[in-house]
Protein backbone atom coordinates (compact mmCIF):
# COMPACT_ATOMS: atom_id res chain seq x y z
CA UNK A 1 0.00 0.00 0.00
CA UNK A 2 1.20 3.68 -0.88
CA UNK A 3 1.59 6.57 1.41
CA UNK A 4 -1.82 7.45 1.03
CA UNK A 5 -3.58 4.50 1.36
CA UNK A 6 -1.63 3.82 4.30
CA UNK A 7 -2.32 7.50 5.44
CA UNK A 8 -5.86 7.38 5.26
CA UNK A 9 -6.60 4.18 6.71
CA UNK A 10 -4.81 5.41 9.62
CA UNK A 11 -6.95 8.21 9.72
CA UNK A 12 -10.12 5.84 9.83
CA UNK A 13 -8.42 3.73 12.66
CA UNK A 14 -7.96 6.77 14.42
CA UNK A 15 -11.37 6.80 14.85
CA UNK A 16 -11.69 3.31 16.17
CA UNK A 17 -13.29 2.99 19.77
CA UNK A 18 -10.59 0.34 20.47
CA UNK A 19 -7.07 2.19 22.18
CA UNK A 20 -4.83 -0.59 20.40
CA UNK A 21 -6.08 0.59 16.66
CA UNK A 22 -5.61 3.96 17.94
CA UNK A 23 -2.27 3.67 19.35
CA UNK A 24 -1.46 1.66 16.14
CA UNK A 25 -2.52 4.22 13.85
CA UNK A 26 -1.43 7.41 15.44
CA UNK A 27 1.92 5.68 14.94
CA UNK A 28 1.54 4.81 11.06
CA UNK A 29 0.77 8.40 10.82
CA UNK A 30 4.00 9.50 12.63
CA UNK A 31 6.22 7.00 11.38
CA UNK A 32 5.17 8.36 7.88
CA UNK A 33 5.68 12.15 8.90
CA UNK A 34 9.67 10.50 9.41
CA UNK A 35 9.69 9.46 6.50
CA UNK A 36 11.28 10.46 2.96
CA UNK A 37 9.85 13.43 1.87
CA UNK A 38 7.66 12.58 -1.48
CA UNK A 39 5.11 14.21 -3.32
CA UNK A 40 2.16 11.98 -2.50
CA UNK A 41 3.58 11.32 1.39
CA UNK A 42 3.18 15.37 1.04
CA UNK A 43 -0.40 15.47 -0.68
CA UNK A 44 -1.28 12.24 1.84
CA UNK A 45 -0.38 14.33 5.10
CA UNK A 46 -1.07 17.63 3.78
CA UNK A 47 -5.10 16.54 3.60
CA UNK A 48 -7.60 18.50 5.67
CA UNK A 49 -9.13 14.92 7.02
CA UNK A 50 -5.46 13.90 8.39
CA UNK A 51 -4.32 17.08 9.98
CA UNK A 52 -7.95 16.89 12.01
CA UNK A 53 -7.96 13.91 12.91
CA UNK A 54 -4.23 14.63 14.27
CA UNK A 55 -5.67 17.47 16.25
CA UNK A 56 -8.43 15.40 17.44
CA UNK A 57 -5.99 12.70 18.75
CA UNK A 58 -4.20 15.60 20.97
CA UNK A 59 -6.65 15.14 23.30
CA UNK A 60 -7.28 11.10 23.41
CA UNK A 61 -7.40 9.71 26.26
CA UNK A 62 -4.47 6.96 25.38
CA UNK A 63 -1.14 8.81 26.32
CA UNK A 64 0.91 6.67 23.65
CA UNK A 65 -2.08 7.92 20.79
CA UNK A 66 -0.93 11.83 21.84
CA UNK A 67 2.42 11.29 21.81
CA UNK A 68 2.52 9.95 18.42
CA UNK A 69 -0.28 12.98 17.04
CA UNK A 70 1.80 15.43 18.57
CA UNK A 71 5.11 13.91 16.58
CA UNK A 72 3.32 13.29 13.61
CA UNK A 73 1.83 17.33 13.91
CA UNK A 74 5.09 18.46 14.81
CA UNK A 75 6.82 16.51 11.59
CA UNK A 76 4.11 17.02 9.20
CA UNK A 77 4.51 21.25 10.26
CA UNK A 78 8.23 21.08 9.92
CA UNK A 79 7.93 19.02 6.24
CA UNK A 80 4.82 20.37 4.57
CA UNK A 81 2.29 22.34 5.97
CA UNK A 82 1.23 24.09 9.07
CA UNK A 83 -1.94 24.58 11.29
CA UNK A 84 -2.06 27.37 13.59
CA UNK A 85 -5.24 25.08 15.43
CA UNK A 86 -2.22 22.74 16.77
CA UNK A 87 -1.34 25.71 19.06
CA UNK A 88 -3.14 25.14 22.33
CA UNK A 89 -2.67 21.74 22.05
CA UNK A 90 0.88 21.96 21.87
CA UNK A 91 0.80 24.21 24.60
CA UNK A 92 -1.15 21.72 26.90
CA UNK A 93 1.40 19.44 26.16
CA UNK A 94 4.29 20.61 27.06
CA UNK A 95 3.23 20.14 30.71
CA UNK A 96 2.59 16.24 29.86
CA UNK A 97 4.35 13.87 31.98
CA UNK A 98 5.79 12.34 29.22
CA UNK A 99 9.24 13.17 27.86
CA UNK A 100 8.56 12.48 24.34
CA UNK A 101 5.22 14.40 24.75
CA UNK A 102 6.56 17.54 25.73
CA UNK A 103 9.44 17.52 23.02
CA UNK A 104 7.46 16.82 20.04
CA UNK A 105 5.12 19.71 21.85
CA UNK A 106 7.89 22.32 21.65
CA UNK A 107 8.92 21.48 18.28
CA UNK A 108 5.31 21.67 16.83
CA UNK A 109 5.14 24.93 18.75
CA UNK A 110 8.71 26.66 17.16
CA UNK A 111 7.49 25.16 13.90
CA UNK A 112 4.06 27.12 14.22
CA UNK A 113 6.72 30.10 15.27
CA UNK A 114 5.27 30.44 18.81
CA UNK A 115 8.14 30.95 20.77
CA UNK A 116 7.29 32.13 24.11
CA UNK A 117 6.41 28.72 25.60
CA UNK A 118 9.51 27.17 25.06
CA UNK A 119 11.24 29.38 27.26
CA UNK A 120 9.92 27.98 30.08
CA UNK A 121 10.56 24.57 28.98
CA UNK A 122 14.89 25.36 29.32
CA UNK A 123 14.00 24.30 33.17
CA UNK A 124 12.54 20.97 31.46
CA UNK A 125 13.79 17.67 33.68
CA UNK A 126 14.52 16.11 30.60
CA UNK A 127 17.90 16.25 28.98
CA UNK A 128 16.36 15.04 25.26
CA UNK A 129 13.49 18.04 25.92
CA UNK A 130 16.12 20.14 26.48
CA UNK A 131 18.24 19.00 23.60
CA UNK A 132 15.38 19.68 21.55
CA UNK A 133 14.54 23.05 22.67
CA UNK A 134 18.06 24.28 22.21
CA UNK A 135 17.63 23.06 18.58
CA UNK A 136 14.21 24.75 17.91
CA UNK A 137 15.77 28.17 19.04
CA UNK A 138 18.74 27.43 16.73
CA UNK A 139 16.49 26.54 14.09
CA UNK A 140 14.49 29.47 14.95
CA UNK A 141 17.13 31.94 15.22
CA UNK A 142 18.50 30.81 11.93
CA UNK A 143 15.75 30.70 9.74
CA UNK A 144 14.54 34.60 11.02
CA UNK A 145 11.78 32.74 12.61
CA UNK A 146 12.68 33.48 15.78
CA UNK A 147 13.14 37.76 16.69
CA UNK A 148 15.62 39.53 18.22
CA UNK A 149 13.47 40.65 21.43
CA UNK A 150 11.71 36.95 21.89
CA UNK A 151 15.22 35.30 21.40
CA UNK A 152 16.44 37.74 24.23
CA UNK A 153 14.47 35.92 26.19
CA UNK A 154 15.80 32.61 26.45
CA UNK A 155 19.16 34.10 27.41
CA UNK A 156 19.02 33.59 30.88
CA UNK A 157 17.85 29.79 30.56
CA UNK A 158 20.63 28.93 28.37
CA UNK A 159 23.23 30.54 30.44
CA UNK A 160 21.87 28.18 33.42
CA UNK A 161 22.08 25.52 31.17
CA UNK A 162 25.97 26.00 30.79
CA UNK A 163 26.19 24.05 34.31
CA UNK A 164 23.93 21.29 33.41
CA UNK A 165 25.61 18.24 34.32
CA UNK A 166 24.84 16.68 30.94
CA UNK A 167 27.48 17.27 28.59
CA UNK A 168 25.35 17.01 25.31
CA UNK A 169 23.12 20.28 27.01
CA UNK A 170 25.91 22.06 28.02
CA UNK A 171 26.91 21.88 24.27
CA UNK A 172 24.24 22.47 22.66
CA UNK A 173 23.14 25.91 25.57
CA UNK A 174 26.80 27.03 25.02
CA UNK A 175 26.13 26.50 20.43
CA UNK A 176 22.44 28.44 21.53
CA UNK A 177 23.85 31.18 23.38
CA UNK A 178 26.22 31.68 20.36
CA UNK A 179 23.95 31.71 17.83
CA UNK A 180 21.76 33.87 19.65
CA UNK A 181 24.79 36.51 20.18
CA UNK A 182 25.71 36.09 16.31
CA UNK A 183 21.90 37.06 15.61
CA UNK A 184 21.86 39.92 17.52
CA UNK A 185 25.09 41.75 15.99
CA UNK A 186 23.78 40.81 12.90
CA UNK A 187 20.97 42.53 13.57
C-alpha cells in the first residue's frame, strides 16, 4: 500500500473505539511524517481529514495515541504544511508527563513560530526536551523565525544551562547562546 492508502486508513483507525487501533494508527501516521519526503507522502499528510484527525488525537485519552499525534503534527509542520489550530494543544502538552510528549510539543510549537512557551521549557527535567529546545531556538534563530526581542528571552535559561551536568546540554546551551549573540550583531 502507498503513502496514502496507508495514510488514510490510519486516519479511519484513528477513529476506532478500540485504544490498540488507535495507538497503532497514530503511529503509522508518525512514522510516515519520518519518512522520505515525497510528493504523494506530502499530498497524503497535507489533507484536511489527516491534519484533524491529528488534532483530534491531541486530546485522546491513550497517552501513547498523543504522543505519536503530537510527533506526527510536529513533523508534518516542519515538512509540509502548518496549522495554527495545533497551538493550544501543543501548549497543553508541554506540561505532559511524558518526555517524548513535551518535546514533540515544543517542536510543533517553534514550527508554528510560537516561541514564548519554550522558554519555560529550558528548566525541562529532561535532557532530550532540552536537547530539543536548544535546537528549535537554533532553528528558529537561523531561519529569522525566531526575533531579536523573543530570542532575548531565552538568554538567561541557556546561560543556566551552561552548568547542566549533561554534557550534550551544556553543548548544545553554550552553540544556543552563540547563535543567539551572532543574531543579535547581525541585527
Amino acid at each position: 500500500m502507498g503513502s496514502i492508502e496507508n495514510v488514510l486508513a490510519a486516519v479511519e483507525d484513528l477513529k476506532a473505539k478500540d485504544p490498540s487501533l488507535r495507538r497503532r494508527a497514530a503511529k503509522v501516521l508518525f512514522r510516515e511524517a519520518r519518512m522520505e519526503h515525497t510528493g504523494d507522502r506530502k499530498t497524503a499528510l497535507s489533507r484536511r481529514e489527516v491534519i484533524e484527525a491529528l488534532l483530534k488525537s491531541l486530546s485522546d485519552a491513550d497517552s501513547v495515541v498523543v504522543e505519536s499525534a503530537v510527533g506526527a503534527l510536529a513533523m508534518t509542520f516542519t515538512r509540509y504544511v502548518q496549522d495554527d489550530r495545533a497551538r493550544g494543544g501543543f501548549l497543553a502538552l508541554t506540561k505532559s508527563p511524558r518526555k517524548l510528549t513535551r518535546l514533540w510539543a515544543a517542536t510543533g510549537l517553534a514550527r508554528l513560530n510560537h516561541w514564548g512557551p519554550l522558554e519555560p521549557m529550558l528548566s525541562d527535567k529532561s535532557a532530550e526536551v532540552l536537547v530539543q529546545v536548544c535546537r528549535n531556538v537554533i532553528d528558529g534563530l537561523m531561519s529569522g523565525g525566531l526575533n531579536g526581542n523573543e530570542a532575548a528571552s531565552f538568554r538567561p535559561g541557556l546561560e543556566r544551562l551552561t552548568a547542566h551536568p549533561d554534557p550534550t546540554v551544556r553543548t548544545l546551551a553554550e552553540n544556543t547562546l552563540r547563535t543567539l549573540n551572532a543574531s543579535a550583531t547581525a541585527t
